[in-house]
Protein backbone atom coordinates (compact mmCIF):
# COMPACT_ATOMS: atom_id res chain seq x y z
CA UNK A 1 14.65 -84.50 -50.25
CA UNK A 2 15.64 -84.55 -53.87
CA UNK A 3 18.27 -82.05 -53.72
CA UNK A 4 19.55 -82.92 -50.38
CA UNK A 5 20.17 -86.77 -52.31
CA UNK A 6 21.76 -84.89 -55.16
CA UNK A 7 23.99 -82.57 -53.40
CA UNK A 8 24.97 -85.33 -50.88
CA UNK A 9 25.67 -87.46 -54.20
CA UNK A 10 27.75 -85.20 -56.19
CA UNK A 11 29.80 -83.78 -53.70
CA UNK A 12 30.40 -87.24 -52.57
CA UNK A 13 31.56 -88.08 -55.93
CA UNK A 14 34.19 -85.23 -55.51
CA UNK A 15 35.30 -85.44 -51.58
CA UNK A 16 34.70 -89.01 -51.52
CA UNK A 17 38.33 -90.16 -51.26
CA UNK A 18 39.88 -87.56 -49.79
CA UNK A 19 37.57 -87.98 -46.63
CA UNK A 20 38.15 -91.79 -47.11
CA UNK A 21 42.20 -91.38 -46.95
CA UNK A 22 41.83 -88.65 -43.50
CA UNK A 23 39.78 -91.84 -42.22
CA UNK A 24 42.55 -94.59 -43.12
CA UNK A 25 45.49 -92.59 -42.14
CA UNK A 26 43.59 -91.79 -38.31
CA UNK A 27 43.26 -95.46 -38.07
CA UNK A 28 46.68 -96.35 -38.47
CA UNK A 29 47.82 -93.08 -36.27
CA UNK A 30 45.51 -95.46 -33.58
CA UNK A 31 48.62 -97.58 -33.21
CA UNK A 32 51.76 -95.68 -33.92
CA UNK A 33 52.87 -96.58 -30.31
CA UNK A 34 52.69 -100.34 -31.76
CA UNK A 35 54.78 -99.92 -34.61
CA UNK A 36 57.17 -98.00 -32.87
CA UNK A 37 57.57 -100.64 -30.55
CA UNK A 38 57.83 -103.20 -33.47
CA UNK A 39 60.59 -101.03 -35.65
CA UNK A 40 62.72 -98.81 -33.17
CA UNK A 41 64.66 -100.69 -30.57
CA UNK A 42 64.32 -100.28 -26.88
CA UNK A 43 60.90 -98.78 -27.62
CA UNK A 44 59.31 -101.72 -25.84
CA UNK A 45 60.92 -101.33 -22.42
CA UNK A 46 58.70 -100.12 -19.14
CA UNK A 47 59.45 -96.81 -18.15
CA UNK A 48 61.72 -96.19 -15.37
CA UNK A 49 61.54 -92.72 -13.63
CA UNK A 50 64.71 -92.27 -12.42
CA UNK A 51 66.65 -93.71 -15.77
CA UNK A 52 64.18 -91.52 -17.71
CA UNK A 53 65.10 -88.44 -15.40
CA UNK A 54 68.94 -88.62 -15.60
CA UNK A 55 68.34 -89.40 -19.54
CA UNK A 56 66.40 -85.93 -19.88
CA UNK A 57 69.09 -84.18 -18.21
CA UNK A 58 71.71 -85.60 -20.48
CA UNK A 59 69.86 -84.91 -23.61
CA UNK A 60 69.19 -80.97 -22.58
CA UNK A 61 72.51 -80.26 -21.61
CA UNK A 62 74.49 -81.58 -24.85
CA UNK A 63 74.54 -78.65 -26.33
CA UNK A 64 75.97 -79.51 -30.04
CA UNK A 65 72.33 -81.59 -30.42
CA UNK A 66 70.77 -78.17 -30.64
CA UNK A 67 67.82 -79.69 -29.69
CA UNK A 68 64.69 -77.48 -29.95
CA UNK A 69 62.43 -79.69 -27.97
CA UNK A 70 61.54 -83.32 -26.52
CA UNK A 71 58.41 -85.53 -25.16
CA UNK A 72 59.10 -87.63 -22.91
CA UNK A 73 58.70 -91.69 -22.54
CA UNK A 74 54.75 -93.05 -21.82
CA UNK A 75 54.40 -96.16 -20.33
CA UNK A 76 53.15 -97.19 -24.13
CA UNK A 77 56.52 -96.27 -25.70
CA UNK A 78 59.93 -96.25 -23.98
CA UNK A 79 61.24 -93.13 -26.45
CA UNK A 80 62.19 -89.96 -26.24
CA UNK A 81 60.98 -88.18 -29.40
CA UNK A 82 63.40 -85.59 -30.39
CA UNK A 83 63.23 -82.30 -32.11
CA UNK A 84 65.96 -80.14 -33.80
CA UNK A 85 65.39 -77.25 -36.36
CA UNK A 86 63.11 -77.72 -39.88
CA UNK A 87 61.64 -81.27 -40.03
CA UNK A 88 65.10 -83.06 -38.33
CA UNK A 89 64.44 -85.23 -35.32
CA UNK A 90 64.87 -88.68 -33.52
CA UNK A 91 64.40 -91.17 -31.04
CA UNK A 92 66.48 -92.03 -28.25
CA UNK A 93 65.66 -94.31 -25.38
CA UNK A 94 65.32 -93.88 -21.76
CA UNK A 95 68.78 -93.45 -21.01
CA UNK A 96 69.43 -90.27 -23.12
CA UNK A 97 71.11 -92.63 -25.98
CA UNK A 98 69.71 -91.65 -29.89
CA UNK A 99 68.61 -94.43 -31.40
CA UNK A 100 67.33 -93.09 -34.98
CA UNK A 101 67.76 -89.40 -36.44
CA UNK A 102 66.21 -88.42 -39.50
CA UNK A 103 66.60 -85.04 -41.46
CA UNK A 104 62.99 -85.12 -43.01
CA UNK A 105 60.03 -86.39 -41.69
CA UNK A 106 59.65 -88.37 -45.59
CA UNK A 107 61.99 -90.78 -43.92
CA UNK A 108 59.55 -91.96 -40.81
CA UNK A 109 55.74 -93.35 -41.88
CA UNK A 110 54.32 -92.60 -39.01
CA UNK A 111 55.68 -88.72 -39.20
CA UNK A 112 54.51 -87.86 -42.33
CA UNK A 113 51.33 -89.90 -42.20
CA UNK A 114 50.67 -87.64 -39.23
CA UNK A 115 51.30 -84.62 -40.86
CA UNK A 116 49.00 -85.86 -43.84
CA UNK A 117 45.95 -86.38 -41.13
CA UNK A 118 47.07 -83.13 -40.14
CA UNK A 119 47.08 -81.01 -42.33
CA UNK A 120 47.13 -82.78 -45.77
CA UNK A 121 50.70 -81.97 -46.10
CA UNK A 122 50.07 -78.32 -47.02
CA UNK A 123 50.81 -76.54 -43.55
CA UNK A 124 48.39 -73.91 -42.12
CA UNK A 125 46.07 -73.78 -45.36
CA UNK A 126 45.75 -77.54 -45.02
CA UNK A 127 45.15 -77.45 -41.49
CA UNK A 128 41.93 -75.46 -43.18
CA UNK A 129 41.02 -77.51 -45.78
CA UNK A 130 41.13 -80.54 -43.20
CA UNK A 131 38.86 -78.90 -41.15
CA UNK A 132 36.52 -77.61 -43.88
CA UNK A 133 36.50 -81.26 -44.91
CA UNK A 134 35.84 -82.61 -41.22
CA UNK A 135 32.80 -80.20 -41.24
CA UNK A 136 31.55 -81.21 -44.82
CA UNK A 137 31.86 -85.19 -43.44
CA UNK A 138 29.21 -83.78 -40.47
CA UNK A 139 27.11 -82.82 -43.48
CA UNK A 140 27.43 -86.41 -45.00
CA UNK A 141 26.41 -87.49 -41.82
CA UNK A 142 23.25 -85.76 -41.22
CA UNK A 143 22.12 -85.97 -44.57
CA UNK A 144 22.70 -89.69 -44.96
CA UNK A 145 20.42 -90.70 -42.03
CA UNK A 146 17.74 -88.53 -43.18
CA UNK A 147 17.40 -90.44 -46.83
CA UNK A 148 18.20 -93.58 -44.93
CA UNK A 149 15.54 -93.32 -42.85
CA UNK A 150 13.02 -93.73 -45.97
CA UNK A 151 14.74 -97.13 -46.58
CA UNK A 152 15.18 -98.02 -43.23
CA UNK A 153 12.33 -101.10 -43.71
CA UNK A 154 14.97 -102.93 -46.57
CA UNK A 155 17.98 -102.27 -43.51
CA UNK A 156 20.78 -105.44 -43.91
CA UNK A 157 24.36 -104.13 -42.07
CA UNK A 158 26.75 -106.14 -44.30
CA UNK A 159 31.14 -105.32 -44.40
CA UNK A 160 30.88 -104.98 -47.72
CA UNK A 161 28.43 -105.16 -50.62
CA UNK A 162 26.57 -108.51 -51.71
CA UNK A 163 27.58 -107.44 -55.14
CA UNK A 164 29.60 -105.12 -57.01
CA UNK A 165 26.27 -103.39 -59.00
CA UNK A 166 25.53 -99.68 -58.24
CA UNK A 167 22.01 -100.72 -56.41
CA UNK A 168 24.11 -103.02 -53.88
CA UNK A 169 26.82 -100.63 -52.83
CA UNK A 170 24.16 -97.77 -53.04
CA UNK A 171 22.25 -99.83 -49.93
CA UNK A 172 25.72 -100.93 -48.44
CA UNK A 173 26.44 -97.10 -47.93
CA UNK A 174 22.71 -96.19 -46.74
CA UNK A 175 22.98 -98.95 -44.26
CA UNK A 176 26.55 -98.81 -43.08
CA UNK A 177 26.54 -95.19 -42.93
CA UNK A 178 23.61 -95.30 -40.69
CA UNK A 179 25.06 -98.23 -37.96
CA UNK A 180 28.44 -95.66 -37.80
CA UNK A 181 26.49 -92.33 -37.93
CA UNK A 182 27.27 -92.04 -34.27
CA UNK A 183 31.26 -92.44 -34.75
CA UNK A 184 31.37 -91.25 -37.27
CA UNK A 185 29.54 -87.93 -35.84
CA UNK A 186 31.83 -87.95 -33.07
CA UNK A 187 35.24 -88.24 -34.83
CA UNK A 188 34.45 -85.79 -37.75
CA UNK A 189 33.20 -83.44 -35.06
CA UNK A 190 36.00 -83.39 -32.59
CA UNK A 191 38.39 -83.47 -36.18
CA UNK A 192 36.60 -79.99 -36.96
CA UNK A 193 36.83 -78.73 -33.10
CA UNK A 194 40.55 -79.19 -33.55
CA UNK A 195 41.98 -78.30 -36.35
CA UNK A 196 39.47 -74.89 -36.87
CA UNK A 197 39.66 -72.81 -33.51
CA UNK A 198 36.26 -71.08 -34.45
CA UNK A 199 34.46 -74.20 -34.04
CA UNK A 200 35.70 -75.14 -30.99
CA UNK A 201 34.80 -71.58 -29.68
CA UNK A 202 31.23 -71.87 -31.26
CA UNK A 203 30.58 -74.66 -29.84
CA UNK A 204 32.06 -74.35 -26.11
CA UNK A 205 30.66 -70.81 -25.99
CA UNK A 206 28.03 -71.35 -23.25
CA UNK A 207 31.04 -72.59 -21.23
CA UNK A 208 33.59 -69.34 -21.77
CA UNK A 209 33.31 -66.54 -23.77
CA UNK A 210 35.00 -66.70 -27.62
CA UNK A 211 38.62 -66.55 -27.55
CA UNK A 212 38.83 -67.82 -24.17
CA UNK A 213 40.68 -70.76 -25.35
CA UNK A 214 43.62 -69.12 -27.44
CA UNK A 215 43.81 -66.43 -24.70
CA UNK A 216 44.39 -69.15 -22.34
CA UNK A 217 46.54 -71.09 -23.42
CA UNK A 218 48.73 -68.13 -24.97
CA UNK A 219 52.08 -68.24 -23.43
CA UNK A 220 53.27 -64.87 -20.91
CA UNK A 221 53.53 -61.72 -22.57
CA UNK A 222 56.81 -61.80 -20.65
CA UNK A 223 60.44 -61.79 -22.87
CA UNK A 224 63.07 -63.89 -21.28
CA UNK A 225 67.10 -62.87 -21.04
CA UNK A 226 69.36 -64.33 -23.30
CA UNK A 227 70.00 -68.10 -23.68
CA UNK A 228 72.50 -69.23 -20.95
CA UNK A 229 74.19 -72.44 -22.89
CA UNK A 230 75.37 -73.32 -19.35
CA UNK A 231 71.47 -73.63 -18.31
CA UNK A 232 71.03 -75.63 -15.38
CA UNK A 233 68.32 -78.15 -16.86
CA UNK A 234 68.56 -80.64 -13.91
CA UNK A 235 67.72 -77.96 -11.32
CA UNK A 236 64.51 -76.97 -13.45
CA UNK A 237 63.10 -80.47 -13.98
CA UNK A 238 63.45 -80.94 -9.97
CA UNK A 239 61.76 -77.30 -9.79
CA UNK A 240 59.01 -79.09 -11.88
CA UNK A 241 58.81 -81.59 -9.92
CA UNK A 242 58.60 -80.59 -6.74
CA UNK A 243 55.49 -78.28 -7.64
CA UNK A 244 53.67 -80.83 -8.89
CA UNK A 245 54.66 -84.01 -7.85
CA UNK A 246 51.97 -86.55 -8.71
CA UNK A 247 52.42 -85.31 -12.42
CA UNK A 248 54.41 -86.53 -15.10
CA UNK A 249 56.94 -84.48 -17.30
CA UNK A 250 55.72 -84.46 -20.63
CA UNK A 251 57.18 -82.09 -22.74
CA UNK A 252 60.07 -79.31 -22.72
CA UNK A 253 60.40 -76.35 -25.70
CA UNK A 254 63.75 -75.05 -25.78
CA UNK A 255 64.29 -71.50 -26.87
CA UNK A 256 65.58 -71.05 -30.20
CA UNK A 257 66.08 -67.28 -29.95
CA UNK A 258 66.32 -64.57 -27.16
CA UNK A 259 63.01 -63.81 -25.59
CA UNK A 260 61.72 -67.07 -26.07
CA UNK A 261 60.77 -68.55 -22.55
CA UNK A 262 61.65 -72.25 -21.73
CA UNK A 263 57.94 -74.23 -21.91
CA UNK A 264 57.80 -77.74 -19.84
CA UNK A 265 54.65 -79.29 -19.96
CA UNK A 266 53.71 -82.05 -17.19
CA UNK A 267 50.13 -84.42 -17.17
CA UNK A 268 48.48 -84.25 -13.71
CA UNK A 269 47.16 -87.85 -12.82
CA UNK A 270 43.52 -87.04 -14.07
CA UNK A 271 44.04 -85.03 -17.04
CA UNK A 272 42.98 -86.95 -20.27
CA UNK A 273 45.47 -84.85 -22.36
CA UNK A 274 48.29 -87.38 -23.41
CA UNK A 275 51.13 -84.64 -22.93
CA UNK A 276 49.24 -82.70 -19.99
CA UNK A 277 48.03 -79.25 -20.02
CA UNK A 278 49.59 -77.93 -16.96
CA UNK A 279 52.35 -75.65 -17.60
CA UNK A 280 55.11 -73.89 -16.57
CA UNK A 281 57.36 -70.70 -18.12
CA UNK A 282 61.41 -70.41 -16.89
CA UNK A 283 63.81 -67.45 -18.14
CA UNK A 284 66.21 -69.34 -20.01
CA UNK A 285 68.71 -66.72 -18.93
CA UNK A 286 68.53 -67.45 -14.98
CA UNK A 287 66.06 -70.29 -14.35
CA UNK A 288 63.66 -67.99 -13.15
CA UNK A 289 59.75 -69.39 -13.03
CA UNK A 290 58.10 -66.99 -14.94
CA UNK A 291 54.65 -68.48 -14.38
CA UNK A 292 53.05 -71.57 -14.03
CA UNK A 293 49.10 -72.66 -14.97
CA UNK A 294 47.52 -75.20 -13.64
CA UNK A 295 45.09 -77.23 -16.22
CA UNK A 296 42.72 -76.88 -12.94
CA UNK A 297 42.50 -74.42 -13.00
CA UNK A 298 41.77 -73.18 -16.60
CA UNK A 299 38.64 -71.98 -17.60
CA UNK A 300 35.70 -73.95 -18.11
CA UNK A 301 35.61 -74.01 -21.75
CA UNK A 302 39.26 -74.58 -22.01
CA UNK A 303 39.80 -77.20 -19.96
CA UNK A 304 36.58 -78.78 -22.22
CA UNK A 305 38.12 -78.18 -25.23
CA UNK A 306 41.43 -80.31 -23.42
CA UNK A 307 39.38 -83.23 -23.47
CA UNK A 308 39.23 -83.57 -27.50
CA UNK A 309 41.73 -84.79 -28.83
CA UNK A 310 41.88 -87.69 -26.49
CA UNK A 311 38.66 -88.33 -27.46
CA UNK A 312 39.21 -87.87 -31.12
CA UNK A 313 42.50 -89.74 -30.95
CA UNK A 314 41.07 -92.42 -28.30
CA UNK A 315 43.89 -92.47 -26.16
CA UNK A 316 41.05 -92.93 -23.06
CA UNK A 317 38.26 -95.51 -22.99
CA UNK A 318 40.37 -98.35 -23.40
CA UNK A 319 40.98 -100.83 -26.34
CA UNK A 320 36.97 -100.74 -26.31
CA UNK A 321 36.84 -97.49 -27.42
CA UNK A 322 39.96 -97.65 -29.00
CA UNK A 323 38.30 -100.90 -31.13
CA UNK A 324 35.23 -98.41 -32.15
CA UNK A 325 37.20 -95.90 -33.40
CA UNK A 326 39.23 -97.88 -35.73
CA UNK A 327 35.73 -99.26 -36.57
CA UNK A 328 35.40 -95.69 -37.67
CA UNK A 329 38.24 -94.61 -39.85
CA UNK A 330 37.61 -97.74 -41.51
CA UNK A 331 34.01 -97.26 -42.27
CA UNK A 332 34.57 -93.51 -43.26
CA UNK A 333 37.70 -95.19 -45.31
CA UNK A 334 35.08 -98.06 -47.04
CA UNK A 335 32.13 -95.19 -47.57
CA UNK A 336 34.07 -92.66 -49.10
CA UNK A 337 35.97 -95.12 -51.45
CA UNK A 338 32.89 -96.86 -52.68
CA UNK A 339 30.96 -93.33 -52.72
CA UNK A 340 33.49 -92.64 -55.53
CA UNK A 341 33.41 -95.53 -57.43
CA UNK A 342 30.22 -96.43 -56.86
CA UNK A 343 29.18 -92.79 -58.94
CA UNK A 344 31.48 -92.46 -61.16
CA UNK A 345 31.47 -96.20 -62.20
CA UNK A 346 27.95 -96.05 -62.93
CA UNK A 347 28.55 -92.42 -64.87
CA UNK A 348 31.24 -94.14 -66.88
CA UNK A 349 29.39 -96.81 -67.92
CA UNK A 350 26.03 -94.78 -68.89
CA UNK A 351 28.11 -92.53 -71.05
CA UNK A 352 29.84 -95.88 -72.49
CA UNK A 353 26.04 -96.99 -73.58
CA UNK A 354 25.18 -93.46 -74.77
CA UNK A 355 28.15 -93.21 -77.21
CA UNK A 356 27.34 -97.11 -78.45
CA UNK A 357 23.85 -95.97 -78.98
CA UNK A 358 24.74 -92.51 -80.45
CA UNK A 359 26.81 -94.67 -83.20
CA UNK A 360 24.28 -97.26 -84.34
């Protein structure tokens, strides 16, 4: 138990805040539909299908946008986002109008806050480190209710620390981190599951075989003809549409390149996924349907592993759950941050009194 208290200590000391800012920066990701709706205009107004609709159509057929893909309006936000090539993009409201276009994603909070919870602003090898982190967070976990539970008799859940000495916030973190350990289990896990593939296949392997997920959701090994910039965009959505009916469009990827396939993504009424996982393929030469897969109908593990990131980002349960996650981030925000300076504050100081000593 020593050296499980020592390693979970000094690596603590180390990982402390970077763990603490992932935690913070989910929190506020909670409500970016709220500060949308506070700072872009429009963003507050219910969604209307038929305005949205005509809006789509007018957005995908101005060609000299060279747009390379949109999401649709939610009933939470009244925006389209917009993409166009590098880090450029914008919003534009339900009518098709742009509102706000930015040429780096430095200019929005919430976009590069994302991409910070993301992937720590370093791309793909972030993406790992995240994960790695995520992972080590699960080991912070476990570890911290085993050498809580041989304190568990002193237990007193306080916010924050009766005082500001080492032996306070040392019992604020045994005692908070064990009331969260739950949470705080479930977001670091489902953080891990998402941003490192192997984990998710580890862990959903009784459901599907490994690399059933990636294989799935892979798109056709199919090349499409070249891009038609006379596409007919409004007969495609209706196409959409019309096979699935009760769904909502969610998503379209426009083909930046020949041999690229159109990609329109559309949320069935009981998938959890916020931008759907039913999707369809269309030659952007012709229109043709190149193939379309039901979220139904995926495989078991797949349509599992669909169920994460609405869990991790709790857009289902409600503002209950919704309330318990930010609970979350800001506990893994508070233990992290006081981990640090909780150990290094108390290293400081001791070398402070050896030097003093050491001279007289």
């Amino acid at each position: 138990m020593i050296w499980i208290d020592r390693i979970h200590r000094w690596t603590g000391a180390f990982l402390g805040l970077l763990l603490a800012a992932l935690g913070l920066s989910g929190t506020l990701l909670l409500y970016e539909d709220a500060w949308l709706r506070a700072t872009v205009p429009h963003a507050q107004e219910p969604l209307v299908s038929d305005v949205v609709n005509a809006g789509a159509e007018r957005l995908l057929a101005d060609n000299t946008l060279q747009l390379t893909g949109i999401i649709f309006p939610t009933d939470s936000l009244g925006l389209f986002r917009l993409s166009f090539a590098g880090d450029e993009g914008g919003y534009a409201d339900q009518t098709g109008t742009i509102l706000v276009r930015w040429s780096s994603k430095w200019e929005r909070l919430e976009l590069w806050l994302f991409e910070f919870h993301h992937d720590l602003l370093m791309g793909e090898t972030g993406l790992i480190v995240s994960g790695v982190l995520a992972l080590i967070g699960l080991g912070f976990v476990i570890t911290g209710v085993l050498l809580w539970w041989r304190t568990r008799k002193t237990f007193a859940f306080r916010v924050l620390p009766s005082r500001w000495s080492r032996l306070q916030i040392l019992r604020h973190h045994r005692d908070m981190g064990a009331v969260m350990a739950p949470l705080l289990f479930l977001t670091l896990l489902t953080g891990a599951m998402l941003t490192l593939r192997p984990v998710a296949d580890y862990l959903l392997a009784p459901l599907s075989p490994p690399g059933t997920i990636a294989e799935s959701l892979a798109p056709p090994k199919v090349k499409g003809g070249p891009i038609d910039r006379h596409f007919q965009w409004g007969t495609m959505l209706e196409a959409v549409r019309n096979a699935y009916v009760d769904a909502e469009l969610r998503t379209v990827s426009i083909p930046q390149r020949d041999g690229q396939l159109v990609r329109v993504r559309v949320r069935q009424p009981d998938e959890w996924l916020p931008n759907g996982r039913t999707i369809l393929w269309f030659d952007p030469a012709n229109g043709r349907l190149v193939e379309s897969r039901d979220a139904h109908t995926l495989p078991l593990a797949t349509r599992a592993f669909n169920l994460v990131y609405p869990v991790h980002a709790s857009t289902v349960g409600g503002f209950v759950y919704k309330a318990l996650m930010t609970a979350a981030g800001l506990a893994l925000a508070l233990l992290g941050t006081l981990a640090v300076y909780g150990f290094w504050g108390f290293q400081t100081r001791r070398a402070l009194q050896n030097s003093r000593l050491a001279a007289q």
